[in-house]
C-alpha atoms as a PDB file:
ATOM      1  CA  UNK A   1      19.493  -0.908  11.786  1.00  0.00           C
ATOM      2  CA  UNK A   2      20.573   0.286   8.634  1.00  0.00           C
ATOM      3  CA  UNK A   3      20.295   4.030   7.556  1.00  0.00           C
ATOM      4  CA  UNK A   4      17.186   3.642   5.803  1.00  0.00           C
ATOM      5  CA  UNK A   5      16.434   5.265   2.917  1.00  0.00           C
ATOM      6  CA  UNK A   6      19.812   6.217   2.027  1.00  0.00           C
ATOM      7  CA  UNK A   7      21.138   2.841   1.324  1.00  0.00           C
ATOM      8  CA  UNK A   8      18.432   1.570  -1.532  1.00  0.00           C
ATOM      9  CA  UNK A   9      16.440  -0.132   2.093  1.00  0.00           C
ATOM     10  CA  UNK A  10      12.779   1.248   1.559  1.00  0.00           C
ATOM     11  CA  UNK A  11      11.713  -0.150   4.724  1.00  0.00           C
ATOM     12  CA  UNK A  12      13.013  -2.352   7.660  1.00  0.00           C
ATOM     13  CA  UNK A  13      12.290  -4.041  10.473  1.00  0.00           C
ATOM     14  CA  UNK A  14      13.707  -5.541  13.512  1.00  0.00           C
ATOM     15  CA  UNK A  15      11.778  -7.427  15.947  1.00  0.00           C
ATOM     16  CA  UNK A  16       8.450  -5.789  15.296  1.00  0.00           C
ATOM     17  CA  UNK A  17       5.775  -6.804  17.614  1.00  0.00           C
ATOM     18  CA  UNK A  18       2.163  -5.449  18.357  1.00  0.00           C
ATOM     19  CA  UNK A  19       0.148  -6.958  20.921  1.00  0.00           C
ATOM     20  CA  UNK A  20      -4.027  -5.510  21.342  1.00  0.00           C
ATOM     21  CA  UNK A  21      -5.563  -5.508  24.491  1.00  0.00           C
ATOM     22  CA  UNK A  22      -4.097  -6.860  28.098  1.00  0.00           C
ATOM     23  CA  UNK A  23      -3.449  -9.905  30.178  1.00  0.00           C
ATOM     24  CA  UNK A  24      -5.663 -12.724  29.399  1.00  0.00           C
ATOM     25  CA  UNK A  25      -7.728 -10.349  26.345  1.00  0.00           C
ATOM     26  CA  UNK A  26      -4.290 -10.347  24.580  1.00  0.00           C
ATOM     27  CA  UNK A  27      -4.088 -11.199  21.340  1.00  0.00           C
ATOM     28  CA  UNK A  28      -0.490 -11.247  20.055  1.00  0.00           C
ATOM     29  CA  UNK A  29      -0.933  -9.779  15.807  1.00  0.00           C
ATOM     30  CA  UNK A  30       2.658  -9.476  15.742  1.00  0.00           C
ATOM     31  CA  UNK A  31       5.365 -11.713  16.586  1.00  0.00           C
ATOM     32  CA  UNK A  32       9.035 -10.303  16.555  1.00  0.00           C
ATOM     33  CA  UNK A  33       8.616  -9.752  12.743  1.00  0.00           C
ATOM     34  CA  UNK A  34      12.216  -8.743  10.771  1.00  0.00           C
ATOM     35  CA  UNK A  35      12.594  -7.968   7.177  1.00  0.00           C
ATOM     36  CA  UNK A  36      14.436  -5.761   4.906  1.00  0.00           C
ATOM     37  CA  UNK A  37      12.405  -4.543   1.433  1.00  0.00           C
ATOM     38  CA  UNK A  38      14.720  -2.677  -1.646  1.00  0.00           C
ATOM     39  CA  UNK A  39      13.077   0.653  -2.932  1.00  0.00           C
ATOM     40  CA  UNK A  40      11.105   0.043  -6.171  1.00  0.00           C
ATOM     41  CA  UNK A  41       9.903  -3.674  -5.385  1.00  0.00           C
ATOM     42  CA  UNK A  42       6.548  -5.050  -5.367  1.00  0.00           C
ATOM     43  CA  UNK A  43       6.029  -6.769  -2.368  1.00  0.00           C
ATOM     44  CA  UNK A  44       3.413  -9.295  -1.537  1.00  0.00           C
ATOM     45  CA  UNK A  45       2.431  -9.433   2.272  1.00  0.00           C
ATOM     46  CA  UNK A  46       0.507 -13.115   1.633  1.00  0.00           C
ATOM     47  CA  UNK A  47      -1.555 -14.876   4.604  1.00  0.00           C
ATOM     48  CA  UNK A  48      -5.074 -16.153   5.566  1.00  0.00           C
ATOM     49  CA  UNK A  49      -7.717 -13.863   7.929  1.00  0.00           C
ATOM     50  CA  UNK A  50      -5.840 -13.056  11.074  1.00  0.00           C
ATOM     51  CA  UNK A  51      -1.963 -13.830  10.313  1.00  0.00           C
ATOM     52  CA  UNK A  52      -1.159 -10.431  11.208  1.00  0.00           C
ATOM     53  CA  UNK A  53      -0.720  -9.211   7.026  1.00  0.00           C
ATOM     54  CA  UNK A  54      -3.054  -6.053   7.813  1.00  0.00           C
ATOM     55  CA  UNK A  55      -1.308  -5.319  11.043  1.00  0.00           C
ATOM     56  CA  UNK A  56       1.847  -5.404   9.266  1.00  0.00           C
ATOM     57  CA  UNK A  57       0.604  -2.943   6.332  1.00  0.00           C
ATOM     58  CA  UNK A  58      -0.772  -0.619   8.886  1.00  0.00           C
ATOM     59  CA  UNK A  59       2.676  -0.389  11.265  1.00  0.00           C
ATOM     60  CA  UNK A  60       4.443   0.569   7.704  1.00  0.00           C
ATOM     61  CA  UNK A  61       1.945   3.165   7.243  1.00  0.00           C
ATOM     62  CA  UNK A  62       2.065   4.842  10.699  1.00  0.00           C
ATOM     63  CA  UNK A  63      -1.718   3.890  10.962  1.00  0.00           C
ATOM     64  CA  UNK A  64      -0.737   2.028  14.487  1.00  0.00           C
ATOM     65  CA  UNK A  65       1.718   2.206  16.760  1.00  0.00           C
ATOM     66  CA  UNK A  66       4.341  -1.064  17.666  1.00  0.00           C
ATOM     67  CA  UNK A  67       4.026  -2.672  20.754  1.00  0.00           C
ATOM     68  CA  UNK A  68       8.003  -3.604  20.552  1.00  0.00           C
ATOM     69  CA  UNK A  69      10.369  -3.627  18.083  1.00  0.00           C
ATOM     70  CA  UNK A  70      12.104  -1.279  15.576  1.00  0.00           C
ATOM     71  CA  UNK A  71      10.722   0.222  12.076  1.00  0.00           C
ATOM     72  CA  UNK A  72      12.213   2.737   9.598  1.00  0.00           C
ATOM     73  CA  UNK A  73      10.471   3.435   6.564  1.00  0.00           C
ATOM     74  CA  UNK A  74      12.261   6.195   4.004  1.00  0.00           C
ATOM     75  CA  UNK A  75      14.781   7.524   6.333  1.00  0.00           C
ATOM     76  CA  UNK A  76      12.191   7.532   9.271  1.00  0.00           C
ATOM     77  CA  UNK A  77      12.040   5.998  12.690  1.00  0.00           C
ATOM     78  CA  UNK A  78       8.752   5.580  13.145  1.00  0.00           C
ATOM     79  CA  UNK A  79       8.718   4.151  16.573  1.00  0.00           C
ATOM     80  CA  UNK A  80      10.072   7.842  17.275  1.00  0.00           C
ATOM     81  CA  UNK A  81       7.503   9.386  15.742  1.00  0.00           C
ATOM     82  CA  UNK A  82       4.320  11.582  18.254  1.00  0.00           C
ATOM     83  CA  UNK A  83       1.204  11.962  16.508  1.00  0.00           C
ATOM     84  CA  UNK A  84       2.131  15.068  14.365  1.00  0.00           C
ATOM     85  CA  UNK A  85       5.206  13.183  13.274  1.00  0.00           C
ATOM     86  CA  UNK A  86       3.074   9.959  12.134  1.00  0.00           C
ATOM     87  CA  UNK A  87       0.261  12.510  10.292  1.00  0.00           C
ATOM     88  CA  UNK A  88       2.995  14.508   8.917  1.00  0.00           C
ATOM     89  CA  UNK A  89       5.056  10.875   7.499  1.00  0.00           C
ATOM     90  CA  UNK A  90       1.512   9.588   6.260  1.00  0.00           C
ATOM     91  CA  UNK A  91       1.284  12.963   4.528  1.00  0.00           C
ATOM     92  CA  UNK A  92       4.738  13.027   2.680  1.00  0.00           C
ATOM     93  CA  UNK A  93       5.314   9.085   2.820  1.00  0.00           C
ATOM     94  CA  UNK A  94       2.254   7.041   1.984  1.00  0.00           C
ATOM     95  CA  UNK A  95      -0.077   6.497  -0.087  1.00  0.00           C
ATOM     96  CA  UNK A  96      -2.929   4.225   0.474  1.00  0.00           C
ATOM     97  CA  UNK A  97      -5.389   1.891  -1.622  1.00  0.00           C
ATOM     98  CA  UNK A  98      -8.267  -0.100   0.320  1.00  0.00           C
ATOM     99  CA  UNK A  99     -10.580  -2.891  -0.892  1.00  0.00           C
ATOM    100  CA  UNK A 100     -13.579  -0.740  -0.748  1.00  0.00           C
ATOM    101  CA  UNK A 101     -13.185   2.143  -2.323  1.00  0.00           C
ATOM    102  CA  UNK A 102     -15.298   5.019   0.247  1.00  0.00           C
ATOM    103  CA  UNK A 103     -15.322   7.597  -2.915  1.00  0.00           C
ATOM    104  CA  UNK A 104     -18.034  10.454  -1.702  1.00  0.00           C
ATOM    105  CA  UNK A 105     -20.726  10.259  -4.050  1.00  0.00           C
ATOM    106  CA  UNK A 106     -21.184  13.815  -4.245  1.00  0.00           C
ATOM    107  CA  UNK A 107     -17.877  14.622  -5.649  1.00  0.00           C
ATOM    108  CA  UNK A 108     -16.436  13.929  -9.138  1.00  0.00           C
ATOM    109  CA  UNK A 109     -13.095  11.959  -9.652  1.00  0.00           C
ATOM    110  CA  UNK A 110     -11.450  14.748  -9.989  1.00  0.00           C
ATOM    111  CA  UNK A 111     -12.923  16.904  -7.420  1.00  0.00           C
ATOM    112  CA  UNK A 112     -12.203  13.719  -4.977  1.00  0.00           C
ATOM    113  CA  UNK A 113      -8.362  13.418  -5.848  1.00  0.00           C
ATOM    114  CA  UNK A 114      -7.755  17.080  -5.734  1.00  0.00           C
ATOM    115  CA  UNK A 115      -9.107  17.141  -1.964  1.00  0.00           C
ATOM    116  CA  UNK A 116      -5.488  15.668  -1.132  1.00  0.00           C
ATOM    117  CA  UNK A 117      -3.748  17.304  -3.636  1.00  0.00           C
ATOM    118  CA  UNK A 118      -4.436  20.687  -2.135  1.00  0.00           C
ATOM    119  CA  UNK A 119      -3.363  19.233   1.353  1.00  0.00           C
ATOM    120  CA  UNK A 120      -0.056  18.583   0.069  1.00  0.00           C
ATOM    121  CA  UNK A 121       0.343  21.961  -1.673  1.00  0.00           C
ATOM    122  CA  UNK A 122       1.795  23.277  -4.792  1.00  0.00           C
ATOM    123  CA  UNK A 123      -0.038  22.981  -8.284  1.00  0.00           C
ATOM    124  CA  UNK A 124      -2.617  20.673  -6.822  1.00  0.00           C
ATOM    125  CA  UNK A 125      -5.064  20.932 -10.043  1.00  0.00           C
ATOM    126  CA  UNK A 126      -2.105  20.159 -12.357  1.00  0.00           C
ATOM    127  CA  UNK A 127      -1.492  16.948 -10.347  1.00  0.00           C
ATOM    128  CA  UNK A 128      -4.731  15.829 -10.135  1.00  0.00           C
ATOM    129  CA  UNK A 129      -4.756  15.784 -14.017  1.00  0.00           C
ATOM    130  CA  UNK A 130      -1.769  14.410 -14.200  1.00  0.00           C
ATOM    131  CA  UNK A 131      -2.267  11.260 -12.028  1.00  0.00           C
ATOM    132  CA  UNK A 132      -6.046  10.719 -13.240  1.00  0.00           C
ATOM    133  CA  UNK A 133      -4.149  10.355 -16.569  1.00  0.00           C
ATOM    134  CA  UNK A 134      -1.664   8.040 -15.267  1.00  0.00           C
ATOM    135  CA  UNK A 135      -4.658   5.736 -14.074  1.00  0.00           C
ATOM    136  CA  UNK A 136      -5.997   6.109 -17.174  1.00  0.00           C
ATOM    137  CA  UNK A 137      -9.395   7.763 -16.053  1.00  0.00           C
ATOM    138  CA  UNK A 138      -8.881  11.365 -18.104  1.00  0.00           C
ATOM    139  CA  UNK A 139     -12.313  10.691 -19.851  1.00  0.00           C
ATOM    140  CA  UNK A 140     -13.738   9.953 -16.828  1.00  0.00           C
ATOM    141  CA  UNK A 141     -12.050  12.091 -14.233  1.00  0.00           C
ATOM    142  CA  UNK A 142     -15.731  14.198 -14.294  1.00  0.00           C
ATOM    143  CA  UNK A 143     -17.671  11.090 -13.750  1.00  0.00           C
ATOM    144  CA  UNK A 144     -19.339  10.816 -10.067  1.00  0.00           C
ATOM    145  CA  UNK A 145     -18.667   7.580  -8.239  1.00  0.00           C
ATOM    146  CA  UNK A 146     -22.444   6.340  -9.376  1.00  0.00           C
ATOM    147  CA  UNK A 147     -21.368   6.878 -13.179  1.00  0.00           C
ATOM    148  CA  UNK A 148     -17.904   4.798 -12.889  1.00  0.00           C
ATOM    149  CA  UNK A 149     -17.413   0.830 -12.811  1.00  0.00           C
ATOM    150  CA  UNK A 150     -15.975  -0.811  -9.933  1.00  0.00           C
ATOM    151  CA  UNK A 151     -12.458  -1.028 -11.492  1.00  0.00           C
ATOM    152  CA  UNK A 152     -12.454   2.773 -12.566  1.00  0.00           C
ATOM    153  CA  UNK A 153     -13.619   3.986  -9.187  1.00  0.00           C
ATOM    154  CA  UNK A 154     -10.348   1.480  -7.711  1.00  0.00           C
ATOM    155  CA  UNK A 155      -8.312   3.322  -9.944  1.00  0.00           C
ATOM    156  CA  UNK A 156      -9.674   7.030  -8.506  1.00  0.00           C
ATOM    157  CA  UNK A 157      -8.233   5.660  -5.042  1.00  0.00           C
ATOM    158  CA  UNK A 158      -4.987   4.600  -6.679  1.00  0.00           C
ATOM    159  CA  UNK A 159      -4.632   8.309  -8.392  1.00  0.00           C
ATOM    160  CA  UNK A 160      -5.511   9.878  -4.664  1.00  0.00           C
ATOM    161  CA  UNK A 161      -2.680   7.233  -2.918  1.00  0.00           C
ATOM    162  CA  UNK A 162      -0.351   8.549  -6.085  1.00  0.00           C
ATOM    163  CA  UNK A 163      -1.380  12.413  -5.891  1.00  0.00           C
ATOM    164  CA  UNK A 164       0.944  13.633  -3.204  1.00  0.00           C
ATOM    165  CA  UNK A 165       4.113  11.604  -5.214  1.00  0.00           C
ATOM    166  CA  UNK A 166       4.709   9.407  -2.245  1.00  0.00           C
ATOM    167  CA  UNK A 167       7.318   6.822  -2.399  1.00  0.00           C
ATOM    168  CA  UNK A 168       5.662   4.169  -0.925  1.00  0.00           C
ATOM    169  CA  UNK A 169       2.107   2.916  -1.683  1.00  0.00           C
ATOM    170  CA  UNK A 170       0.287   0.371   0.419  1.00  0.00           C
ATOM    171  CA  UNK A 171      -2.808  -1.658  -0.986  1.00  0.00           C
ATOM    172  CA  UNK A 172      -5.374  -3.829   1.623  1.00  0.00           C
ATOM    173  CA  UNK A 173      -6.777  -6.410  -1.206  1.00  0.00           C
ATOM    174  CA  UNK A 174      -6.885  -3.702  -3.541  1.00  0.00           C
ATOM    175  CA  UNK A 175      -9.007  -6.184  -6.068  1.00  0.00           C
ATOM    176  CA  UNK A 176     -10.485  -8.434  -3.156  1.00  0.00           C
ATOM    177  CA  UNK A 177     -14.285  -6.443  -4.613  1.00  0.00           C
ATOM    178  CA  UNK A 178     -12.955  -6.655  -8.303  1.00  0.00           C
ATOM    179  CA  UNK A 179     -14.362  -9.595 -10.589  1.00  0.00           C
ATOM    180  CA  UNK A 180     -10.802 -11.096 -12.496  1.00  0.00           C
ATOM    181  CA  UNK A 181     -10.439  -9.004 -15.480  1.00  0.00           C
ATOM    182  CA  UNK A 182     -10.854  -5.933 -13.847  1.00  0.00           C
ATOM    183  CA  UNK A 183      -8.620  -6.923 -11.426  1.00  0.00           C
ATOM    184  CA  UNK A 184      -5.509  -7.770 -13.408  1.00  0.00           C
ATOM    185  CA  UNK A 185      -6.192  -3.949 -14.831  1.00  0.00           C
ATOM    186  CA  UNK A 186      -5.224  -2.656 -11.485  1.00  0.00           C
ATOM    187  CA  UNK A 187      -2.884  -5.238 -11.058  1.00  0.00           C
ATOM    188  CA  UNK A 188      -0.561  -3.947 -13.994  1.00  0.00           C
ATOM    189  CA  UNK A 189      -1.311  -0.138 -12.740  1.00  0.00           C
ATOM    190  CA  UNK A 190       0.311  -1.044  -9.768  1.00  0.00           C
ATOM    191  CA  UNK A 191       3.357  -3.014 -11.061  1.00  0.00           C
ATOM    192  CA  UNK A 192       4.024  -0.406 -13.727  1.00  0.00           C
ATOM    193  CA  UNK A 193       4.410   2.095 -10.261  1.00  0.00           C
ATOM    194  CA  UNK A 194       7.085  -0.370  -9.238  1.00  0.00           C
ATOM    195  CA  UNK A 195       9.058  -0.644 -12.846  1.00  0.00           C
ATOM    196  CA  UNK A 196       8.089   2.866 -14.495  1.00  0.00           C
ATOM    197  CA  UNK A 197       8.011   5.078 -11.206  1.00  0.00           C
ATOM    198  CA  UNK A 198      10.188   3.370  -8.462  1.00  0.00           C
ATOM    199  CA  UNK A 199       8.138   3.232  -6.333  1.00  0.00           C
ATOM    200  CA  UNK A 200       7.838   0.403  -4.088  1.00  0.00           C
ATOM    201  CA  UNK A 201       4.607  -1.002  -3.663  1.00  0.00           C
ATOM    202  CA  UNK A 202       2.949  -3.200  -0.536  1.00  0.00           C
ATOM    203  CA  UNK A 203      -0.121  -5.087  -1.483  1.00  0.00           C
ATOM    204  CA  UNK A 204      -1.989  -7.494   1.226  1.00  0.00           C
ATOM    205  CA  UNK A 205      -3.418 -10.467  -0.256  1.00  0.00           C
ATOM    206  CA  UNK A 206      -5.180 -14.013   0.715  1.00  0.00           C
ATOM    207  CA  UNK A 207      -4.793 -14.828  -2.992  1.00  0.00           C
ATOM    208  CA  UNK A 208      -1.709 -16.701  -3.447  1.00  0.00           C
ATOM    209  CA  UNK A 209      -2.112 -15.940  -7.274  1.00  0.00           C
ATOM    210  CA  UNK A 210      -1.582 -12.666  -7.332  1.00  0.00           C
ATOM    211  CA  UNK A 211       2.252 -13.549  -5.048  1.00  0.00           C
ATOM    212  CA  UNK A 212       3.404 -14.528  -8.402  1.00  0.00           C
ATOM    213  CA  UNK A 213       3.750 -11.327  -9.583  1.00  0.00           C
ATOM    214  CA  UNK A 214       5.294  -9.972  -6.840  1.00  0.00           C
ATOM    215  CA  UNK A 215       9.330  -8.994  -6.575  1.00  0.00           C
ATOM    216  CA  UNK A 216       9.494 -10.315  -2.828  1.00  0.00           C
ATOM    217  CA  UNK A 217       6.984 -12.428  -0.843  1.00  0.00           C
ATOM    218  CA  UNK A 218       6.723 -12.181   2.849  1.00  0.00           C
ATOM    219  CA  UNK A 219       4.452 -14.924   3.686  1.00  0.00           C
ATOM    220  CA  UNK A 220       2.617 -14.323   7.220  1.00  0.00           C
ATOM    221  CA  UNK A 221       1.011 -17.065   9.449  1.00  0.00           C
ATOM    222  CA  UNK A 222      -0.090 -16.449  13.072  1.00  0.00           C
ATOM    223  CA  UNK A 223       1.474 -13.478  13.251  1.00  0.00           C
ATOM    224  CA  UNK A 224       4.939 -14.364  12.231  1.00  0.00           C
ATOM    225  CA  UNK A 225       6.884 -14.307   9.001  1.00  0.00           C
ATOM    226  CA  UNK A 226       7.119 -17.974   7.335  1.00  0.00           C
ATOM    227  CA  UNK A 227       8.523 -17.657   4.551  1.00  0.00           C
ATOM    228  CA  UNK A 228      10.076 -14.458   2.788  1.00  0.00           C
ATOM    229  CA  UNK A 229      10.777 -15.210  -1.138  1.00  0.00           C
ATOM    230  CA  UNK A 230      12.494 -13.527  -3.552  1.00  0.00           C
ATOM    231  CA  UNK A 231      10.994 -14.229  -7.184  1.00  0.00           C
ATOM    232  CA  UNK A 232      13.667 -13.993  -9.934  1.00  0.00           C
ATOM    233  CA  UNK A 233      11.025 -14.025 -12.461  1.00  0.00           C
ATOM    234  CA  UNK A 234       7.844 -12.330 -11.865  1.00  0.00           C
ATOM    235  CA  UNK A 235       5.119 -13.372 -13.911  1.00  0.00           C
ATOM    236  CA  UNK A 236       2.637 -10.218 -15.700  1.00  0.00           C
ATOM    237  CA  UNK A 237      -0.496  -9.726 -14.366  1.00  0.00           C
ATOM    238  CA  UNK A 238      -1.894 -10.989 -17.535  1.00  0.00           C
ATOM    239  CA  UNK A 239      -0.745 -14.727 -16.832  1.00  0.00           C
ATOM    240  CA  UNK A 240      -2.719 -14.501 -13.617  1.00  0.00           C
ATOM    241  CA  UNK A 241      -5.918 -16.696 -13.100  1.00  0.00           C
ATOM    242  CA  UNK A 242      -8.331 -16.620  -9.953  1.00  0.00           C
END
């Protein structure tokens, strides 16, 4: 494999397989996947229920281990990682978004996103500020979950995926709970990460819709890469219907 990271690859794969459970209980999620993403794209991991998109998202993030297979990510083997190495890579690395958003109601937005920030060291109150304002939320950022809409508390979970400055985000149907609108509003948050930031952005989606957006489509169907698409011209989330 290429020298990851160094060479404009965000994150590559060679024959990436991950099989659950054991003889006749074993349910193959992951075929012998192989791709090769550019830093700074948006990338749309498209598929039904069960064609191994989530899988995929969560072998990039160091959430699971491969069966077989290799997997770089940033400069990282991550097939070579223990467990400190895969905490310490979703530390510095990642940054995640989820369809529900788990905010703890007791804490503000702020108070929330600076939890992580203070992991990760270093001026954590001036980042928290910073990236609430980058989602847009500084009005809000003292707001408890119960006071915010469901697109402003998404956008709390974007600013604690962007608060450690990771170059890599990864969203699981990050507007699957959004009504249309609201989600095209996180929809151009998380392109503008790609085109004003660099940062290259994973999003898993069922909605085919949303793929035309996307710099590269990997299109995943029982647990094996179908198609993987380049788009030349991505269209704004604004032209998106759903």
């Amino acid at each position: 494999m290429s020298q990851t990271g160094t060479d404009g690859i965000a994150v590559e794969a060679a024959g990436l397989s991950k099989t659950y459970g054991e003889g006749d209980a074993a349910v193959d999620a992951l075929k012998g996947v192989s791709f090769e993403i550019e830093r700074g794209r948006f990338v749309v991991l498209l598929g039904p229920s069960g064609s191994g998109k989530t899988t995929l998202l969560n072998q990039v993030g160091a959430l699971e281990e491969p069966t077989s297979g290799d997997l770089e990510a940033f400069g990282t083997d991550l097939g070579a990682l223990d467990e400190k190495g895969r905490t310490d890579y979703r530390l510095r690395t990642v940054g995640f978004v989820f369809q529900f958003f788990n905010l703890v109601p007791t804490l503000t937005a702020r108070e929330y996103v600076a939890l992580l920030a203070e992991l990760t060291g270093g001026d954590a109150e001036k980042r928290t500020d910073r990236v609430l304002d980058q989602v847009g939320l500084t009005d809000r950022m003292d707001h408890f979950p119960g006071e915010l809409s469901g697109g402003e508390q998404q956008r709390v979970s974007i600013a604690r995926g962007l608060v450690k400055g990771p170059p890599l985000l990864l969203c699981d149907e990050p507007t699957g709970s959004l009504d249309v609108e609201t989600g095209k509003l996180v929809l151009k948050l998380l392109k503008r990460l790609t085109t004003d930031d660099g940062m290259t952005v994973f999003v898993v989606t069922h909605n085919s819709t949303i793929a035309k957006m996307a710099d590269r489509v990997l299109r995943l169907r029982d647990g094996e890469i179908s198609a993987d698409e380049a788009n030349p011209s991505p269209a704004d989330p604004d032209e998106l219907d759903w």
